[in-house]
N, C-alpha and C. Protein backbone atom coordinates (compact mmCIF):
# COMPACT_ATOMS: atom_id res chain seq x y z
N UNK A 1 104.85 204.42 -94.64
CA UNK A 1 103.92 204.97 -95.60
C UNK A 1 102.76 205.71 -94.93
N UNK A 2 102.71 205.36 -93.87
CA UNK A 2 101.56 205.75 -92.94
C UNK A 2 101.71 206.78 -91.66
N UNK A 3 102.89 207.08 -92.01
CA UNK A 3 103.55 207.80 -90.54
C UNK A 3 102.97 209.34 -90.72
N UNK A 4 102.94 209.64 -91.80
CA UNK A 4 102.60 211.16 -92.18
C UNK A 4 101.62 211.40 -93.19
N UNK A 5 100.67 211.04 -92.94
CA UNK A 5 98.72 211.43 -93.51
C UNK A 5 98.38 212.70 -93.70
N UNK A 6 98.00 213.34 -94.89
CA UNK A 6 96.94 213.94 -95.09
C UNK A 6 95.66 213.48 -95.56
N UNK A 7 94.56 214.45 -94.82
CA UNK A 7 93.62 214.06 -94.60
C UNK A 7 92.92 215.20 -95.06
N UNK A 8 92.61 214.91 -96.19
CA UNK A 8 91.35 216.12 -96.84
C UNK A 8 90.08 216.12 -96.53
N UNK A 9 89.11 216.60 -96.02
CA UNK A 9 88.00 216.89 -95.48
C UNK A 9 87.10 218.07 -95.83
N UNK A 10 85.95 217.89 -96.12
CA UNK A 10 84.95 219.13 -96.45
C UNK A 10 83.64 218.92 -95.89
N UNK A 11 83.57 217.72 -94.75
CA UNK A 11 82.37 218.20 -93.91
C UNK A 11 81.41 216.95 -94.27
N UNK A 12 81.15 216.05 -95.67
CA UNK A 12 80.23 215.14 -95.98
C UNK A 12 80.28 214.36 -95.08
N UNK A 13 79.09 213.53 -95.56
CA UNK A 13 79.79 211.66 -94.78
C UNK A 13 80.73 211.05 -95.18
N UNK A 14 81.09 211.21 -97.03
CA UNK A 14 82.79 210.57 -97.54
C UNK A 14 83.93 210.85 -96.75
N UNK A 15 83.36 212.46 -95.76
CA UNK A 15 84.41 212.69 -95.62
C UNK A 15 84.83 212.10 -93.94
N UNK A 16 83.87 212.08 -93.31
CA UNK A 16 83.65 211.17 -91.95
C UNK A 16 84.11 210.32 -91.87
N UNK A 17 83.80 209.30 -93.32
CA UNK A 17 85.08 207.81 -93.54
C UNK A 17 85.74 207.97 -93.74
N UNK A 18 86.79 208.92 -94.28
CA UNK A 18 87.68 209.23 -94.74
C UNK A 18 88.93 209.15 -93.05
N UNK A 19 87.93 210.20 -92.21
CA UNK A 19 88.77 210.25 -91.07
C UNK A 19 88.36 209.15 -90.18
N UNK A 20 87.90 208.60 -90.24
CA UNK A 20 87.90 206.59 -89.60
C UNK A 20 89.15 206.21 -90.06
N UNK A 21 88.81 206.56 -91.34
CA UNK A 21 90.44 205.50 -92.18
C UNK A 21 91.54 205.97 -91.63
N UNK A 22 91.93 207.45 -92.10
CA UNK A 22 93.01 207.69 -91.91
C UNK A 22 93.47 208.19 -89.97
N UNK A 23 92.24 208.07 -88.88
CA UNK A 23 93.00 207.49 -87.81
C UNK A 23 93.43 206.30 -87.23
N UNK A 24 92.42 205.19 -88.16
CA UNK A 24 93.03 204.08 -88.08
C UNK A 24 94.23 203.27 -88.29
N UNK A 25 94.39 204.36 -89.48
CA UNK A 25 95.79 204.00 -90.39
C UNK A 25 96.56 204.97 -89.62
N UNK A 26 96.90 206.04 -88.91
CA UNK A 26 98.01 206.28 -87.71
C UNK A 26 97.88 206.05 -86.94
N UNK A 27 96.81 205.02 -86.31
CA UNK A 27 96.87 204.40 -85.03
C UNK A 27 98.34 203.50 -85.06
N UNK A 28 97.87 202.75 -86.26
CA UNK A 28 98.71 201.29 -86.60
C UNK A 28 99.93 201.78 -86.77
N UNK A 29 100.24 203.06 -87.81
CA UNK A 29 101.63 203.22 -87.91
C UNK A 29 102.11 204.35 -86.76
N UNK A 30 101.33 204.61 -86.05
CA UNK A 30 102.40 205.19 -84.76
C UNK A 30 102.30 206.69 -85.82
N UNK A 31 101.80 207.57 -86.50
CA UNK A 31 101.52 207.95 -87.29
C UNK A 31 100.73 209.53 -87.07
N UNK A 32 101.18 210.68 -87.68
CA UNK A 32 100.55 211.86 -87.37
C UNK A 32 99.72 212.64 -88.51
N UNK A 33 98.50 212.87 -88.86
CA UNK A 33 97.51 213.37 -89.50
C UNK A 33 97.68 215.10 -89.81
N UNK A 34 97.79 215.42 -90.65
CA UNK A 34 97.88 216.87 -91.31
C UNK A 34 96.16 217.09 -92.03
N UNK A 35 95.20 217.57 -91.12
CA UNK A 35 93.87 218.08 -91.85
C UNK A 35 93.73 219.50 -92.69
N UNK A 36 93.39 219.26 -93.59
CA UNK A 36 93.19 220.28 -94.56
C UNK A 36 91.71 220.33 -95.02
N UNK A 37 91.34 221.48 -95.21
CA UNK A 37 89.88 221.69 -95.78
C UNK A 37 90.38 222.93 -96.72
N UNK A 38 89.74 222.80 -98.21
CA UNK A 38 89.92 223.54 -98.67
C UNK A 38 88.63 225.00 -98.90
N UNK A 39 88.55 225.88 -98.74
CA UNK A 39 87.46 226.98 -98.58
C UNK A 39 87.31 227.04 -100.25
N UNK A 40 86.13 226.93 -100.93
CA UNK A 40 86.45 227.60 -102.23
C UNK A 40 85.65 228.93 -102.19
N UNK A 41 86.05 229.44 -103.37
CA UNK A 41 85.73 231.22 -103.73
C UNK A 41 85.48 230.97 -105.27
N UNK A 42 84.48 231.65 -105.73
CA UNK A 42 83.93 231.79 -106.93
C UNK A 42 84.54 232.51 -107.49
N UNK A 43 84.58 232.80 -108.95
CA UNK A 43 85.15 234.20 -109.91
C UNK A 43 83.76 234.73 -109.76
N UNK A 44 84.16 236.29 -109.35
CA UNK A 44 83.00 237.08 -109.29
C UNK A 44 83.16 238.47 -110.84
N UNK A 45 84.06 238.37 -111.38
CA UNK A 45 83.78 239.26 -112.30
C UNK A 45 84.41 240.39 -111.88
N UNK A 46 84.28 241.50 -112.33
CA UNK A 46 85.04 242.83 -111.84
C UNK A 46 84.47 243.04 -110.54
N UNK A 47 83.94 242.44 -109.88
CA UNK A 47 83.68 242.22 -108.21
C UNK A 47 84.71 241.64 -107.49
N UNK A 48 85.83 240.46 -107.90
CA UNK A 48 86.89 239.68 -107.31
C UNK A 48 86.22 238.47 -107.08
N UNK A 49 86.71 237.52 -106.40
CA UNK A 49 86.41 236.37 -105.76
C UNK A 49 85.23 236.30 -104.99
N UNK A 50 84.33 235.45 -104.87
CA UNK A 50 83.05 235.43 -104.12
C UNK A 50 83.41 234.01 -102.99
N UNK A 51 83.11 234.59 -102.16
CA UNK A 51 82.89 233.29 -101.25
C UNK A 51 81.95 232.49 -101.17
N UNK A 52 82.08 231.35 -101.36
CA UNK A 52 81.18 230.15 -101.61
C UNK A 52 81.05 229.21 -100.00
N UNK A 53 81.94 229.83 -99.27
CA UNK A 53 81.93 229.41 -98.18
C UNK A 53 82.39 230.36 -96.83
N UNK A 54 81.83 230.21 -95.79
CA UNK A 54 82.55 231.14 -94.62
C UNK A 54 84.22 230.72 -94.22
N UNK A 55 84.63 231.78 -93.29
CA UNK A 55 85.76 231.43 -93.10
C UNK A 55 85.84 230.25 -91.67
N UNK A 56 83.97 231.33 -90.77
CA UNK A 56 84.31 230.32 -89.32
C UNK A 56 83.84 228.76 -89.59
N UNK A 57 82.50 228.65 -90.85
CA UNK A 57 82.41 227.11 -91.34
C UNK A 57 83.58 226.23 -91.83
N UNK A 58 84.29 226.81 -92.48
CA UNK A 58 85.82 226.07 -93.11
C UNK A 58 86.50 225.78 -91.87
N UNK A 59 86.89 226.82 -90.83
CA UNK A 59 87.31 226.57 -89.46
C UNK A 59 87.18 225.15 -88.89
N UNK A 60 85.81 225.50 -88.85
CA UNK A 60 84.96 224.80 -87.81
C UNK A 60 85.33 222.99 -88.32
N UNK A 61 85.20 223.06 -89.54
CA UNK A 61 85.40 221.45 -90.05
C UNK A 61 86.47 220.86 -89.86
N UNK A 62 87.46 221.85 -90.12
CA UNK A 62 89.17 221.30 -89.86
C UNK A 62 88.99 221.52 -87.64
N UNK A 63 88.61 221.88 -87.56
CA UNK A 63 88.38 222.11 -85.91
C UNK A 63 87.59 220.16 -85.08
N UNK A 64 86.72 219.95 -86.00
CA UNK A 64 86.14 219.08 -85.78
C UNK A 64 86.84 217.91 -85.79
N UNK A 65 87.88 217.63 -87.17
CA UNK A 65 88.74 216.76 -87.43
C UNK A 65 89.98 216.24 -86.56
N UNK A 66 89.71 217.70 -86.00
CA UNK A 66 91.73 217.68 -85.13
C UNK A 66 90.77 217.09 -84.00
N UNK A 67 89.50 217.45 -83.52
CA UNK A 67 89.19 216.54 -81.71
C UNK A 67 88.35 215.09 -81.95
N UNK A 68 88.56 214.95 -83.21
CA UNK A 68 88.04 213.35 -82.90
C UNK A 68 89.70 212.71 -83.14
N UNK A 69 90.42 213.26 -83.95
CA UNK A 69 91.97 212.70 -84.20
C UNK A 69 92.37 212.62 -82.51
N UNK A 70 92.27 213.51 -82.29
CA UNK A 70 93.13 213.91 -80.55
C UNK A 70 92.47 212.69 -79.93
N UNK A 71 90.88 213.17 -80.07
CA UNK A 71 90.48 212.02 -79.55
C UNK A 71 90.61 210.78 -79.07
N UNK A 72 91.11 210.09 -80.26
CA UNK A 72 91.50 208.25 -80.81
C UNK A 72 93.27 208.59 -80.38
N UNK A 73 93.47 209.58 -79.66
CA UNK A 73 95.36 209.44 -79.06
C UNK A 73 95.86 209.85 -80.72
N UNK A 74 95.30 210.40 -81.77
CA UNK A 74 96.52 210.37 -82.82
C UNK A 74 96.91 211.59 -82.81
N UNK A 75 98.52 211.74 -83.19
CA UNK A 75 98.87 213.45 -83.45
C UNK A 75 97.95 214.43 -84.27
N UNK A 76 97.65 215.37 -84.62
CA UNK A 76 97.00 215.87 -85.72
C UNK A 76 97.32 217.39 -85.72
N UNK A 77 97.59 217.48 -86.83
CA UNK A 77 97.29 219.47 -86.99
C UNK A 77 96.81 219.59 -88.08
N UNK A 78 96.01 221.26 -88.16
CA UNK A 78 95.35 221.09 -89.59
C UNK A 78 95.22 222.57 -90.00
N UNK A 79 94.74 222.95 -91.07
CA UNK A 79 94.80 224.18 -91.70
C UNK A 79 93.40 224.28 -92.88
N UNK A 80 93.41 225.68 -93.09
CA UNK A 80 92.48 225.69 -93.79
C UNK A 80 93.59 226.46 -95.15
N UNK A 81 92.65 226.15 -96.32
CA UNK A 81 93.23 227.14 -97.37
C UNK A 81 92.37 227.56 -98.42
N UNK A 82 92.70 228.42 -99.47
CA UNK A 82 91.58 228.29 -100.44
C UNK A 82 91.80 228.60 -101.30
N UNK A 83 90.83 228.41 -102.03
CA UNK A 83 91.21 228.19 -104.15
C UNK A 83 89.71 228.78 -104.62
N UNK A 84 90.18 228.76 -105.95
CA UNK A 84 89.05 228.73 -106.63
C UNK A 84 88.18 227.62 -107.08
N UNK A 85 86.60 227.69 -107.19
CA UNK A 85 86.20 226.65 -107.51
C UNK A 85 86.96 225.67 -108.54
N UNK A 86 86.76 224.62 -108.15
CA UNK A 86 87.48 223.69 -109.30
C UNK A 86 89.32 223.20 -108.81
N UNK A 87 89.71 223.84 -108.22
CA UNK A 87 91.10 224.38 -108.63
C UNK A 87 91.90 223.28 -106.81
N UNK A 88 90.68 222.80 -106.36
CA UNK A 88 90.75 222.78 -104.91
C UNK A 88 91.68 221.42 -104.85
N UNK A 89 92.40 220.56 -105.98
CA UNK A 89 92.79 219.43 -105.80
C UNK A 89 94.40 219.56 -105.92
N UNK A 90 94.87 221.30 -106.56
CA UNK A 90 96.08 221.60 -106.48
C UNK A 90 96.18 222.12 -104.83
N UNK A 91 95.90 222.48 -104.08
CA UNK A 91 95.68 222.76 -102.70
C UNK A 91 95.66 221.95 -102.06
N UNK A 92 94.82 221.16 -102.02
CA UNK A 92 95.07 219.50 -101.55
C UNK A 92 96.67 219.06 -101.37
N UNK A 93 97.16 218.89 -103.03
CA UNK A 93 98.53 218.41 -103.24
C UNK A 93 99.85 219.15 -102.82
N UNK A 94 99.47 220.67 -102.55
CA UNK A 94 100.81 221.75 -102.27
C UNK A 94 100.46 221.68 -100.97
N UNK A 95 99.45 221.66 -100.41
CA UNK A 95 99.58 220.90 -98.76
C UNK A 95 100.39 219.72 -98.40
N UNK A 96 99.94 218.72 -98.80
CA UNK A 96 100.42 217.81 -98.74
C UNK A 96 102.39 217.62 -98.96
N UNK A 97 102.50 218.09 -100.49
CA UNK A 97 104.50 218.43 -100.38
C UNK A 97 104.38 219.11 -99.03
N UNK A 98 103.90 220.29 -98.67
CA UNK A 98 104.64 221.34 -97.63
C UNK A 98 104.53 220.67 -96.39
N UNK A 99 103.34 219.66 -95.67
CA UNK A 99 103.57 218.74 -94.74
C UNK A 99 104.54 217.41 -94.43
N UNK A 100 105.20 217.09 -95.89
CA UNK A 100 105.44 216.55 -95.96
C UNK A 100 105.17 214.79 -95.96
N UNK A 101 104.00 214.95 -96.02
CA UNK A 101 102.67 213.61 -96.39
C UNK A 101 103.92 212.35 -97.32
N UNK A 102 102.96 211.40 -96.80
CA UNK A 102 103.44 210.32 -97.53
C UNK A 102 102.19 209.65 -98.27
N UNK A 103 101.00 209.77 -97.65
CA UNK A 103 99.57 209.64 -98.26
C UNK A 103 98.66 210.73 -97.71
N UNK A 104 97.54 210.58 -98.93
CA UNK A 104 96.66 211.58 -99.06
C UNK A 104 95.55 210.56 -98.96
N UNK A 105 94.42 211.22 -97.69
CA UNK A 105 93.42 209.90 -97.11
C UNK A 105 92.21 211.14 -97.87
N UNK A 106 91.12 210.92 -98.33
CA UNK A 106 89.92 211.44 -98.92
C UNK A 106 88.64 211.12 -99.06
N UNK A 107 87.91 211.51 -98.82
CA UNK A 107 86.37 211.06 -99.31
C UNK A 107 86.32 211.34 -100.97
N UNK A 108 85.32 210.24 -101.40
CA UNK A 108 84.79 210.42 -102.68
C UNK A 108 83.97 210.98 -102.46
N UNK A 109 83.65 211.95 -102.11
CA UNK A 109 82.19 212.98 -102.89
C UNK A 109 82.90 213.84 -103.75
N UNK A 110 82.46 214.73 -104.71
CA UNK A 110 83.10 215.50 -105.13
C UNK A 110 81.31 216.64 -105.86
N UNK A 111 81.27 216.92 -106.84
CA UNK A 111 80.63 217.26 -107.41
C UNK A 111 79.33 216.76 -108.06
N UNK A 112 78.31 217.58 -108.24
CA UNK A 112 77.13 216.85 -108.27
C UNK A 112 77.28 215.30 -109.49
N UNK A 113 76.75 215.04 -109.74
CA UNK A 113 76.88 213.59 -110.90
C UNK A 113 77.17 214.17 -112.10
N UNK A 114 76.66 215.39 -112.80
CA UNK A 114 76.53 215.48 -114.17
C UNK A 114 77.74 216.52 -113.96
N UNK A 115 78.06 217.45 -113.18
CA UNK A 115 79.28 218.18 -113.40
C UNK A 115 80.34 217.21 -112.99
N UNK A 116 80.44 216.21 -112.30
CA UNK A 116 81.49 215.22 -111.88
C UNK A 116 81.93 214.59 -113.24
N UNK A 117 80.70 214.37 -114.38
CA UNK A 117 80.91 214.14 -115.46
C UNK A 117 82.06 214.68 -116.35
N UNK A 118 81.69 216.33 -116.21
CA UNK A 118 81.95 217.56 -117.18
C UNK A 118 83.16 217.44 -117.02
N UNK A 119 83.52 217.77 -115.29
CA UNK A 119 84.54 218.51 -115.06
C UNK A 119 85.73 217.28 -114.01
N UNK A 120 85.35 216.11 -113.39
CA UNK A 120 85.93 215.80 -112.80
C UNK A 120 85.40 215.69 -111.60
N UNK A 121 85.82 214.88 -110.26
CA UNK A 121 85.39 215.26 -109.12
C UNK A 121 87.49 215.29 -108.36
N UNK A 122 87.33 215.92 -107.02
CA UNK A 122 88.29 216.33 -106.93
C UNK A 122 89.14 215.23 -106.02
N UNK A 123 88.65 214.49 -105.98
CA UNK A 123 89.07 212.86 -105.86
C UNK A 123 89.80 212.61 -107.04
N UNK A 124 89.54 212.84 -108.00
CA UNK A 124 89.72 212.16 -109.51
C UNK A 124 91.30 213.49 -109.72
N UNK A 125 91.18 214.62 -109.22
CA UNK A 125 92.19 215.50 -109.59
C UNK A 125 93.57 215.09 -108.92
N UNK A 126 93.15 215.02 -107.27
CA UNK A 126 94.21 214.50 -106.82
C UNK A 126 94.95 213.19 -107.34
N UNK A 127 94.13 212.25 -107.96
CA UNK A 127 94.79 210.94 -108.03
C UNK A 127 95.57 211.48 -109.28
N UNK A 128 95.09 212.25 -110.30
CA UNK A 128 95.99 212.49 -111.79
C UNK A 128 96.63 213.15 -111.46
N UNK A 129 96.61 214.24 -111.46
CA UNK A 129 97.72 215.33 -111.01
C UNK A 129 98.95 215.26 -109.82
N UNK A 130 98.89 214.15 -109.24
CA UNK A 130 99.45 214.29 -108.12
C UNK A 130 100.33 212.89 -108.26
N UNK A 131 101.53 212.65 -106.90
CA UNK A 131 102.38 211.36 -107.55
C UNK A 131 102.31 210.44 -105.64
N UNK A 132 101.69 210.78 -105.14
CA UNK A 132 100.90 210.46 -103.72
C UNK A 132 100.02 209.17 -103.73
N UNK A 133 100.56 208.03 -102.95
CA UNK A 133 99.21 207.18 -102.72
C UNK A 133 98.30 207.67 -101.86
N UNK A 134 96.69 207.08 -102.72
CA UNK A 134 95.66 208.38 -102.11
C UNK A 134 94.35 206.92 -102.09
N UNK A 135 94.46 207.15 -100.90
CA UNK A 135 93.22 206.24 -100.32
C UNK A 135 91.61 207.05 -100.39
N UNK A 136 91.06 206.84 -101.37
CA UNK A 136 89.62 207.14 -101.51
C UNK A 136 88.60 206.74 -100.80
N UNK A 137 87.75 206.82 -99.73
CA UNK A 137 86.94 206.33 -99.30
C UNK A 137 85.72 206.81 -99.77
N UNK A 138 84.68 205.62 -99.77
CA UNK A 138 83.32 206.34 -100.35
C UNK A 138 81.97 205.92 -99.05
């Protein structure tokens, strides 16, 4: 169950525990880590997509993930991708099929409190939408 991890990441502290957990959990199972960060992009209107984030910051986080993984001896590779705001928990999950994951490791942060309300946080997307055991860390 543990042999093939994804590991969603966007830079918080949820997401710092997140990668404790899930190198701990391929330490034990002998086990290789797939990091993903998702970049989001705004609807900009008859302008196109707005970036809400850089490409070398999105980099840089999935960059960070793979040398503390390497670090602790675990396999790891990782990728960046991107969506639209909101949309970032189907990206998550079509990573995950295409790595072939058996779990999806995550931080709970998601969205401020009152839009986490509105709309969800993307913790909450992956667990519905998706058919993946998904270890939440907060």
């Amino acid at each position: 169950m543990f042999e093939k991890i994804l590991l969603a990441v966007d830079g918080s502290s949820h997401s710092s525990g997140a990668l404790k957990a899930a190198t701990e959990l391929a330490r034990i199972a002998d086990g290789e880590v797939r990091v993903v960060h998702v970049r989001e992009f705004g609807f900009g209107g008859r302008t196109g997509d707005v970036e809400l984030e850089g490409s070398e910051a999105a980099h840089q986080i999935v960059d960070d993930a793979l040398g503390a993984l390497r670090e602790a001896g675990v396999r790891a590779s990782g990728t960046v991708r991107g969506a639209r705001h909101g949309h970032e928990a189907r990206e998550i999950l079509d990573e995950a099929i295409a790595a072939g994951s058996q779990t999806i490791v995550m931080g709970s942060r998601g969205h401020g409190e009152l839009e986490g309300i509105l709309v969800g946080s993307t913790a909450q997307k992956v667990l519905h939408l998706g058919t993946f055991p998904v270890l939440v860390v907060r």
